[in-house]
PDB file of N, CA and C in Angstrom:
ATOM      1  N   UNK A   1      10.822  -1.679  -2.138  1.00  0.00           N
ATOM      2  CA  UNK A   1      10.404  -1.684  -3.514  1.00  0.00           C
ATOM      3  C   UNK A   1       9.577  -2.942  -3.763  1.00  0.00           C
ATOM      4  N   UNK A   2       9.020  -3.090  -4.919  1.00  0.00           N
ATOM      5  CA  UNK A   2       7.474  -3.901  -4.840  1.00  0.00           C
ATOM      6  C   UNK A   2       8.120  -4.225  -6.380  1.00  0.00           C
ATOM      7  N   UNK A   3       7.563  -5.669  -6.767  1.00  0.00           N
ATOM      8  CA  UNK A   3       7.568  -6.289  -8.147  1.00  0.00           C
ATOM      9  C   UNK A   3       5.981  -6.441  -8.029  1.00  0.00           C
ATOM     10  N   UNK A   4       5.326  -6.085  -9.034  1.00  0.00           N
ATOM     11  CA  UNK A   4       3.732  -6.022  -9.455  1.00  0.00           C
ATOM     12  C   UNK A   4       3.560  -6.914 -10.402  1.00  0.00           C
ATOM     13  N   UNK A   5       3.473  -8.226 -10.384  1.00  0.00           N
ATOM     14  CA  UNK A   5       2.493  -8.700 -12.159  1.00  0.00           C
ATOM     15  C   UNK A   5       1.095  -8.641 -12.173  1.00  0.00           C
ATOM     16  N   UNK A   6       0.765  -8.157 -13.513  1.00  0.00           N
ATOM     17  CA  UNK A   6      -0.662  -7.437 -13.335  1.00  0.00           C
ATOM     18  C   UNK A   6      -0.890  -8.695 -14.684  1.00  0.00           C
ATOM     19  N   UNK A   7      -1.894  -8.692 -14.333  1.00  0.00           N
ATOM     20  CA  UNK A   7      -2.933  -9.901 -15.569  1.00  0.00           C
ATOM     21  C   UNK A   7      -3.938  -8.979 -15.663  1.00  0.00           C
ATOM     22  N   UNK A   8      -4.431  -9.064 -17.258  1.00  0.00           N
ATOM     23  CA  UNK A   8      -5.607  -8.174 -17.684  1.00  0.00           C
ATOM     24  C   UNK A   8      -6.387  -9.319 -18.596  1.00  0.00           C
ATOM     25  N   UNK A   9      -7.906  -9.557 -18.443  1.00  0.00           N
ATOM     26  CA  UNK A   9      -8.206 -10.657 -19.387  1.00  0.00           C
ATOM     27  C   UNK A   9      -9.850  -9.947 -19.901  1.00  0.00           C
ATOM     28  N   UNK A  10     -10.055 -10.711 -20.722  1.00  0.00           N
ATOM     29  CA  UNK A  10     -11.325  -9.593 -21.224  1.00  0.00           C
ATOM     30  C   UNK A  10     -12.370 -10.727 -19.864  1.00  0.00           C
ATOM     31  N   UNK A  11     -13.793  -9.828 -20.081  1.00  0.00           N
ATOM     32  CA  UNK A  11     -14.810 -10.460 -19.217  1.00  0.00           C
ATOM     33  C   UNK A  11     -15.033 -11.889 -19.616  1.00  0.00           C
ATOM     34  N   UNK A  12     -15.191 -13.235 -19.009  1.00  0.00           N
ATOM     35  CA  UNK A  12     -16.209 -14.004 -19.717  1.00  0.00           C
ATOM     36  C   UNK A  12     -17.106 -13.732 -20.853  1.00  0.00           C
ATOM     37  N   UNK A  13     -18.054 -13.118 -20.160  1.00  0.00           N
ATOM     38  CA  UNK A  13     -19.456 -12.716 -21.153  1.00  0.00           C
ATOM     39  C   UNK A  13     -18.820 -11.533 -22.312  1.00  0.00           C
ATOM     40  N   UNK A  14     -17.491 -11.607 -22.627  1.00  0.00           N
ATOM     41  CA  UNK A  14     -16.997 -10.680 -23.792  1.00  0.00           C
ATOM     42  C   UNK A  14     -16.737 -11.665 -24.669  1.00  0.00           C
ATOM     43  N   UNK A  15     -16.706 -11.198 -26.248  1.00  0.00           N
ATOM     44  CA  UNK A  15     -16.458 -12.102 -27.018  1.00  0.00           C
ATOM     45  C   UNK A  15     -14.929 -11.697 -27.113  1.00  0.00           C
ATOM     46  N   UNK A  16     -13.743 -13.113 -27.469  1.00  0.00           N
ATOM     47  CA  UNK A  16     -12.709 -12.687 -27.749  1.00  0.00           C
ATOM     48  C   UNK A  16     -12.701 -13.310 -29.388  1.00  0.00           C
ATOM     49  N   UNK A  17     -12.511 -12.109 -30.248  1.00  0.00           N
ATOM     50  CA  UNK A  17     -12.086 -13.204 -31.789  1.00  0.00           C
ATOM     51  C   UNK A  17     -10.813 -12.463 -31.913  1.00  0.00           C
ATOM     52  N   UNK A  18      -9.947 -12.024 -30.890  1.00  0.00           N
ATOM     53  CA  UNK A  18      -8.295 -12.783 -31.512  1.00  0.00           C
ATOM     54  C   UNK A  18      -8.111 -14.468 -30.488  1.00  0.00           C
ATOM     55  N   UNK A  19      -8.848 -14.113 -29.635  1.00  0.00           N
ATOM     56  CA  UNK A  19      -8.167 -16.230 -28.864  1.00  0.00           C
ATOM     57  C   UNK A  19      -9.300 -17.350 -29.712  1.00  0.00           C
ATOM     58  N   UNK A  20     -10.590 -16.520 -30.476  1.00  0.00           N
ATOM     59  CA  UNK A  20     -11.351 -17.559 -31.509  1.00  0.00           C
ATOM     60  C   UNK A  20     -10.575 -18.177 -32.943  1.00  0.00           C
ATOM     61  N   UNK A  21      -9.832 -16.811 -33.271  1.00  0.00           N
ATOM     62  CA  UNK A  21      -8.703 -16.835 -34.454  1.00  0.00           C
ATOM     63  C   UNK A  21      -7.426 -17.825 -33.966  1.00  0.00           C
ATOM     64  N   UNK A  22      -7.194 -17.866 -32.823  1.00  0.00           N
ATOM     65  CA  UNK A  22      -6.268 -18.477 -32.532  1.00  0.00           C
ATOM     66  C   UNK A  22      -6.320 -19.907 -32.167  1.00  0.00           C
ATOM     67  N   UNK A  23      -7.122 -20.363 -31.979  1.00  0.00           N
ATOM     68  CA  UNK A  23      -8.063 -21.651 -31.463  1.00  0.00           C
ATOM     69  C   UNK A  23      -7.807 -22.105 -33.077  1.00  0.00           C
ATOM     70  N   UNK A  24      -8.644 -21.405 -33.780  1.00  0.00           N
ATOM     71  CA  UNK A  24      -8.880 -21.426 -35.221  1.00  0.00           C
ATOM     72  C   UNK A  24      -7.541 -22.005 -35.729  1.00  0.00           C
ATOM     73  N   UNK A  25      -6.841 -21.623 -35.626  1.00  0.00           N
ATOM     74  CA  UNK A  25      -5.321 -21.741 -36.173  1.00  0.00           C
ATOM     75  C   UNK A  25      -4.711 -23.324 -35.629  1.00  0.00           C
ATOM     76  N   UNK A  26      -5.118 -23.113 -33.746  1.00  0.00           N
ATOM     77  CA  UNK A  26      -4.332 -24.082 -33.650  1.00  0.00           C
ATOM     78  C   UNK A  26      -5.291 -25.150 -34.277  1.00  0.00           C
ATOM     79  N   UNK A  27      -6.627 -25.270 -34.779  1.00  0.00           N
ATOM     80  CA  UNK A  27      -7.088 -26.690 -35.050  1.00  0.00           C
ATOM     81  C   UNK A  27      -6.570 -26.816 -36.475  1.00  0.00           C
ATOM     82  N   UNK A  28      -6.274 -25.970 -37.544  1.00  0.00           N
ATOM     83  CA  UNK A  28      -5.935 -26.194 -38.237  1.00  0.00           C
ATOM     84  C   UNK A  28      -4.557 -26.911 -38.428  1.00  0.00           C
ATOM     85  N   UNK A  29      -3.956 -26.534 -37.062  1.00  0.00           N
ATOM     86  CA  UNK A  29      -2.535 -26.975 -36.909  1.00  0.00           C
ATOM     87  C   UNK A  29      -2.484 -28.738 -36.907  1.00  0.00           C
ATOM     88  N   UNK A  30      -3.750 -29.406 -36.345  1.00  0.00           N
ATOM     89  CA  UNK A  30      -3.974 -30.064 -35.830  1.00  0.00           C
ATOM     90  C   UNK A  30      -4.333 -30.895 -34.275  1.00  0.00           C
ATOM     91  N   UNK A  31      -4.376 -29.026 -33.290  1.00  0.00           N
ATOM     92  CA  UNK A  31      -4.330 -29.603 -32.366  1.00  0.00           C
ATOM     93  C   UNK A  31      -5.661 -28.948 -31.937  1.00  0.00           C
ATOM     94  N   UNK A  32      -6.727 -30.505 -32.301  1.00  0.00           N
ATOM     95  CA  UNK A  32      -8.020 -30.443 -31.898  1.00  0.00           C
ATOM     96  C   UNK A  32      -8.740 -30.615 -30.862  1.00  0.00           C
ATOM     97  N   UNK A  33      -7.710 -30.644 -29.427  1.00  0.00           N
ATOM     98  CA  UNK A  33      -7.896 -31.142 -28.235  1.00  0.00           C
ATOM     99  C   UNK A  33      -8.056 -29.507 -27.618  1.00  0.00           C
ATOM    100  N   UNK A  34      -7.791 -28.308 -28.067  1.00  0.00           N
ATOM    101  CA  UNK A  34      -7.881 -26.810 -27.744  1.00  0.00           C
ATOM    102  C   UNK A  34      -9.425 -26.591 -27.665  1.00  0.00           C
ATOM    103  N   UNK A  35      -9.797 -26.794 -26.353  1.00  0.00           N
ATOM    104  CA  UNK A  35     -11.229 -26.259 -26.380  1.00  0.00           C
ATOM    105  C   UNK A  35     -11.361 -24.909 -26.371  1.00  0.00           C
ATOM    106  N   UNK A  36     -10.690 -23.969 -25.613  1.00  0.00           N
ATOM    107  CA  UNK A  36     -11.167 -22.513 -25.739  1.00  0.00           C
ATOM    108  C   UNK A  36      -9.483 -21.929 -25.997  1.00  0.00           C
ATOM    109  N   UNK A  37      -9.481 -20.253 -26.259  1.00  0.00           N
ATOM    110  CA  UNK A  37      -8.271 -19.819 -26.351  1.00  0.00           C
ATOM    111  C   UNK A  37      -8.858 -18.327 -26.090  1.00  0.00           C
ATOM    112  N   UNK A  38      -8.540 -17.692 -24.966  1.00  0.00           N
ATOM    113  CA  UNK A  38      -8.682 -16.215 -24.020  1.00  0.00           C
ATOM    114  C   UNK A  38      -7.112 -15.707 -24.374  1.00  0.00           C
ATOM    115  N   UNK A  39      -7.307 -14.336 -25.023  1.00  0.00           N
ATOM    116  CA  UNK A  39      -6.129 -13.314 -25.250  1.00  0.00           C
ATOM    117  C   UNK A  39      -6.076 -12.343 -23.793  1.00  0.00           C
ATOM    118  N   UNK A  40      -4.879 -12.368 -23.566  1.00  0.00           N
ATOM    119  CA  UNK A  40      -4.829 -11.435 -22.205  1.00  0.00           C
ATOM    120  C   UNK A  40      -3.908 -10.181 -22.316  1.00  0.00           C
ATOM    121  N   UNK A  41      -3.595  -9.852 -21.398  1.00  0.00           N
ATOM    122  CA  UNK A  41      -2.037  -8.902 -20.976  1.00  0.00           C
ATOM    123  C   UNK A  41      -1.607  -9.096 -19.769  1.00  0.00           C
ATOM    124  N   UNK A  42      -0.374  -9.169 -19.956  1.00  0.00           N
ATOM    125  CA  UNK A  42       0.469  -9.492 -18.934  1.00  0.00           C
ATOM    126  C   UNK A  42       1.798  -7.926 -18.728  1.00  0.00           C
ATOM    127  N   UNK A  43       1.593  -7.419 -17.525  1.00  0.00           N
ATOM    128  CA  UNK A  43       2.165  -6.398 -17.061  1.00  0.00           C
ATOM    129  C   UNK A  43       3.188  -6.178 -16.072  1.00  0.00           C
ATOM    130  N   UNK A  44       4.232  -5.905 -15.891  1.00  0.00           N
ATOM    131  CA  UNK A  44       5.245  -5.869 -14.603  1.00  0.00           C
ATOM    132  C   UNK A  44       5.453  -4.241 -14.351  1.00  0.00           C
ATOM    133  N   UNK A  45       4.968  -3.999 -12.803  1.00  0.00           N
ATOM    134  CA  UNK A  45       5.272  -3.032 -12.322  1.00  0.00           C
ATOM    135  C   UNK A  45       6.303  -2.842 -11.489  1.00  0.00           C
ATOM    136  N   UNK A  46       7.287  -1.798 -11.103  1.00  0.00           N
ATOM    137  CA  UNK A  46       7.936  -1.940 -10.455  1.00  0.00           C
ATOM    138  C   UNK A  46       7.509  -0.499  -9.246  1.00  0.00           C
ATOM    139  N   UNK A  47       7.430  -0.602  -8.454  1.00  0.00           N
ATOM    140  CA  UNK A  47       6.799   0.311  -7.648  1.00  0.00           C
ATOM    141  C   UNK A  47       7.360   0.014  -6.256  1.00  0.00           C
ATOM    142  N   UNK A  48       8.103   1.938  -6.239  1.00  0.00           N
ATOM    143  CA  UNK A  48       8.680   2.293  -4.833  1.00  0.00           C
ATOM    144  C   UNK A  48       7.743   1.993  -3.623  1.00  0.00           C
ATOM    145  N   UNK A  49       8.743   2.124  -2.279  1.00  0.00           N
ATOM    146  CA  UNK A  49       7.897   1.571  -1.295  1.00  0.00           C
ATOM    147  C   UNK A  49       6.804   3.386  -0.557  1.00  0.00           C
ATOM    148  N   UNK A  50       5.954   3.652  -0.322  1.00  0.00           N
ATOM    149  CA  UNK A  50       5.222   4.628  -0.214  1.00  0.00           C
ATOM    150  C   UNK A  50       4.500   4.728   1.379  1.00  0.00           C
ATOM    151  N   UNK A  51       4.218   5.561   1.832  1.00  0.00           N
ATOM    152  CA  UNK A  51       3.157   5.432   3.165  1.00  0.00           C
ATOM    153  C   UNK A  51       1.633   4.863   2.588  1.00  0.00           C
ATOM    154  N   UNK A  52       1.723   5.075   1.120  1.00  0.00           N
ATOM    155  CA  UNK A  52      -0.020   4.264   1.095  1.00  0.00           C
ATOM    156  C   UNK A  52      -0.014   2.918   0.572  1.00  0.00           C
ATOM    157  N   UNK A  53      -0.834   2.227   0.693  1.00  0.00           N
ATOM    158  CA  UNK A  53      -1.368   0.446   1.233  1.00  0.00           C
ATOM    159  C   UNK A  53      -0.761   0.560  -0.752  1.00  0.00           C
ATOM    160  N   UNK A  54      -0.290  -0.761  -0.748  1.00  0.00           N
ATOM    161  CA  UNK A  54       0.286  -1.041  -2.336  1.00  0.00           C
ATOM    162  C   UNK A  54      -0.842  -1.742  -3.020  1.00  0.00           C
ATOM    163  N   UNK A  55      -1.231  -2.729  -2.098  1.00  0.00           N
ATOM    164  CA  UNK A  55      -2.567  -2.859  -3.049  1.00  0.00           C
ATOM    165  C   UNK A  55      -3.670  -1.842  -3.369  1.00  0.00           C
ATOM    166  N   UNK A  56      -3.842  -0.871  -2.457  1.00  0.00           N
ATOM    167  CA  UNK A  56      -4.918   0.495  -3.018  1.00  0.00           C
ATOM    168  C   UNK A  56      -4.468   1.020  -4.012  1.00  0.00           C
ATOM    169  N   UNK A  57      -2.944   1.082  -4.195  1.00  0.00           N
ATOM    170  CA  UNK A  57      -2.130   2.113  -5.282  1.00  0.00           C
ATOM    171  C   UNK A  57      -2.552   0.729  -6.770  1.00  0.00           C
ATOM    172  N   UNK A  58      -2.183  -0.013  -6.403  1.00  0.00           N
ATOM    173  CA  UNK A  58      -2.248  -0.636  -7.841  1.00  0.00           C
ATOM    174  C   UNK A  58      -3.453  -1.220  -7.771  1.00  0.00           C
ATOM    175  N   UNK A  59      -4.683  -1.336  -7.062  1.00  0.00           N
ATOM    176  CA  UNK A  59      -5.993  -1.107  -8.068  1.00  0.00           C
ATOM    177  C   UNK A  59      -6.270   0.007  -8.586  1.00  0.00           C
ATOM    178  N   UNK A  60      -5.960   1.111  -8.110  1.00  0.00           N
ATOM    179  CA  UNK A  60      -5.978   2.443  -8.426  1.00  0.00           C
ATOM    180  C   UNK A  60      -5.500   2.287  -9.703  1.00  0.00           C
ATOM    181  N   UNK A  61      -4.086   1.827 -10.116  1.00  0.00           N
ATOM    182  CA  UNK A  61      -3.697   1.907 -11.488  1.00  0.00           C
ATOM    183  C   UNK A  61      -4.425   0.750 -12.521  1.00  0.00           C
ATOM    184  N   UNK A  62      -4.871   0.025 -11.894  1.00  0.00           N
ATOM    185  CA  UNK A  62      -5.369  -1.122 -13.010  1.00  0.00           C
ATOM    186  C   UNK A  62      -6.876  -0.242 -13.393  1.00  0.00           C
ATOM    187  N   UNK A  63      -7.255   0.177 -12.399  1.00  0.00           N
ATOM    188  CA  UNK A  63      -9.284   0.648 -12.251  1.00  0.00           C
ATOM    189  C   UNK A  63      -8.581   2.136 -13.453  1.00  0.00           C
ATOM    190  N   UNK A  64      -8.228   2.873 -12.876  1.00  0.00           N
ATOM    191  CA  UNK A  64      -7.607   3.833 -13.927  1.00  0.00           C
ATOM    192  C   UNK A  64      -6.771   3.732 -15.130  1.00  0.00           C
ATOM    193  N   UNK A  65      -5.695   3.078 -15.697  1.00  0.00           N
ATOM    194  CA  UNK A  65      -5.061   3.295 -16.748  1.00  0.00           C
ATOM    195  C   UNK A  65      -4.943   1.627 -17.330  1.00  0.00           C
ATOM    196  N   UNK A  66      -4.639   0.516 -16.411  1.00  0.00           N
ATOM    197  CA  UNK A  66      -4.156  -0.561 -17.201  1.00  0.00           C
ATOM    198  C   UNK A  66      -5.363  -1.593 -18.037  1.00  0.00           C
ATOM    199  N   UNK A  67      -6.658  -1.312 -17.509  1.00  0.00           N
ATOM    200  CA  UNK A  67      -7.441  -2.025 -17.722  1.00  0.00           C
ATOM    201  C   UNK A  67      -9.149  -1.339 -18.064  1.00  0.00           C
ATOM    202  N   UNK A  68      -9.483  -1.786 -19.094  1.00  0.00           N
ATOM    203  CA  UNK A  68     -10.701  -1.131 -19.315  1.00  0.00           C
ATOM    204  C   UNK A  68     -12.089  -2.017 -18.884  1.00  0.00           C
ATOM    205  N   UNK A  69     -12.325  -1.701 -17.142  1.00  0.00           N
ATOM    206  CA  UNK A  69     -13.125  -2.330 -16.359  1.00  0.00           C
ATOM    207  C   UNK A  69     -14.431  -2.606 -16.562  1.00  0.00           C
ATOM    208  N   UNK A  70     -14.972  -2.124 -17.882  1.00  0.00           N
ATOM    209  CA  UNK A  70     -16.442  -2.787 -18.255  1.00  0.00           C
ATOM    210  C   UNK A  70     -16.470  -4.042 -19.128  1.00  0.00           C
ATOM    211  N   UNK A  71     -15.156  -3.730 -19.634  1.00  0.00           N
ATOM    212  CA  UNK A  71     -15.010  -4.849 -20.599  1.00  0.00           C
ATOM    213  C   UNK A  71     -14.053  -6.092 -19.884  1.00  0.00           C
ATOM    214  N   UNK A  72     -12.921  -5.735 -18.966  1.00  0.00           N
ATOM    215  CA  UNK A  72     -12.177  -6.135 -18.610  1.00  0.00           C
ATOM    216  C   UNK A  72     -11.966  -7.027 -16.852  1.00  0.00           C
ATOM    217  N   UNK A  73     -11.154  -8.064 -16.402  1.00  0.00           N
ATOM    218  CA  UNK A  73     -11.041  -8.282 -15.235  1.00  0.00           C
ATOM    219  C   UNK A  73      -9.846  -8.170 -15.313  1.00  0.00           C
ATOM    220  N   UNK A  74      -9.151  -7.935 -13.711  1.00  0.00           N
ATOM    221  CA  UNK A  74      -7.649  -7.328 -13.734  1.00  0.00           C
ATOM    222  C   UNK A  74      -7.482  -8.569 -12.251  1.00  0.00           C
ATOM    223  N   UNK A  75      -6.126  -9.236 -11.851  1.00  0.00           N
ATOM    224  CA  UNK A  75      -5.397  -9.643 -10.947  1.00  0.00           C
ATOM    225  C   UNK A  75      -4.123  -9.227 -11.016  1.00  0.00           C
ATOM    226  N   UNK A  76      -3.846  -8.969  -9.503  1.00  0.00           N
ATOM    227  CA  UNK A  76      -1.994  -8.988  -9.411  1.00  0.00           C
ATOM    228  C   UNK A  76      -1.490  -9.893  -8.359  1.00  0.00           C
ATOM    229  N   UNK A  77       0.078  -9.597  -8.821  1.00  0.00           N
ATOM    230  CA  UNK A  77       0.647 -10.686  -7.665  1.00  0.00           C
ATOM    231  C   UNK A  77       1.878  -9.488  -6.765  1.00  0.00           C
ATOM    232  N   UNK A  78       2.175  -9.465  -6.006  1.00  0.00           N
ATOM    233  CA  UNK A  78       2.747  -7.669  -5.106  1.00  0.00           C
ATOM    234  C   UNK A  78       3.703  -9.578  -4.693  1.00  0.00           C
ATOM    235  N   UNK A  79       5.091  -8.411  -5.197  1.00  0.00           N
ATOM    236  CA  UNK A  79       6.316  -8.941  -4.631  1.00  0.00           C
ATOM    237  C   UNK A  79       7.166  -8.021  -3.762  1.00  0.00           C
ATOM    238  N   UNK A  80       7.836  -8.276  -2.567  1.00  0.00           N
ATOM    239  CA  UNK A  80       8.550  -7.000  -2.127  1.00  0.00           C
ATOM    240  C   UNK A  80       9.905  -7.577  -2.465  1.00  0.00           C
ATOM    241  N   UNK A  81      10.503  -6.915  -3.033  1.00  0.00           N
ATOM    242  CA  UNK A  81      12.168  -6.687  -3.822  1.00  0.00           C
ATOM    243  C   UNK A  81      12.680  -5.945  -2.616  1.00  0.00           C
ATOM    244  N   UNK A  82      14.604  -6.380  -2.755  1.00  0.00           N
ATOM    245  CA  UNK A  82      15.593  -6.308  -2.124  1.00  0.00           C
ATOM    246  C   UNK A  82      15.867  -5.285  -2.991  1.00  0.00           C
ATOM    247  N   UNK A  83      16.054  -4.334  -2.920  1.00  0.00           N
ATOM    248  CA  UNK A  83      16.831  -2.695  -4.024  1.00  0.00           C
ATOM    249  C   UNK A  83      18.007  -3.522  -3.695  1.00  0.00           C
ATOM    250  N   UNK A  84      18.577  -3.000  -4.906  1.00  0.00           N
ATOM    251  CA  UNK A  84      20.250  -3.035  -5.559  1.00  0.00           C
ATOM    252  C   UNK A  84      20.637  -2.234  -5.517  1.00  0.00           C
TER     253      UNK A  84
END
């Protein structure tokens, strides 16, 4: 069995105005040392062990369902788990 964390972040060249709103906020907070602020997603898969390659299966799922790849860049981190 496989532990998956999947990171989803918009492109660079995308504008983000919820991490501009949030930047926004924190300077108002006072903390004017926040140069940029990027909104992401953060994902945990848990995925049986299979005859096909685990990294093909989970770009497969990021390129298909978790991530919208024109707008988006996707990384994971593939853990292999001890089943309970």
């Amino acid at each position: 069995m496989y532990k998956v964390k999947v990171y989803v972040t918009l492109r660079e060249s995308v504008l983000d105005p919820q991490g501009t709103a949030v930047k926004n906020s924190l300077h108002t907070l006072k903390y004017k040392n926040v140069a940029d602020v990027r909104i992401g997603k953060y994902m945990e898969l848990t995925i049986e062990k299979s005859d096909r390659n685990i990294e093909e299966v989970v770009n497969e799922i990021c390129d298909r369902v978790l991530a919208n790849t024109v707008i988006e860049d996707y990384r994971f981190e593939i853990e292999e788990c001890v089943a309970q």
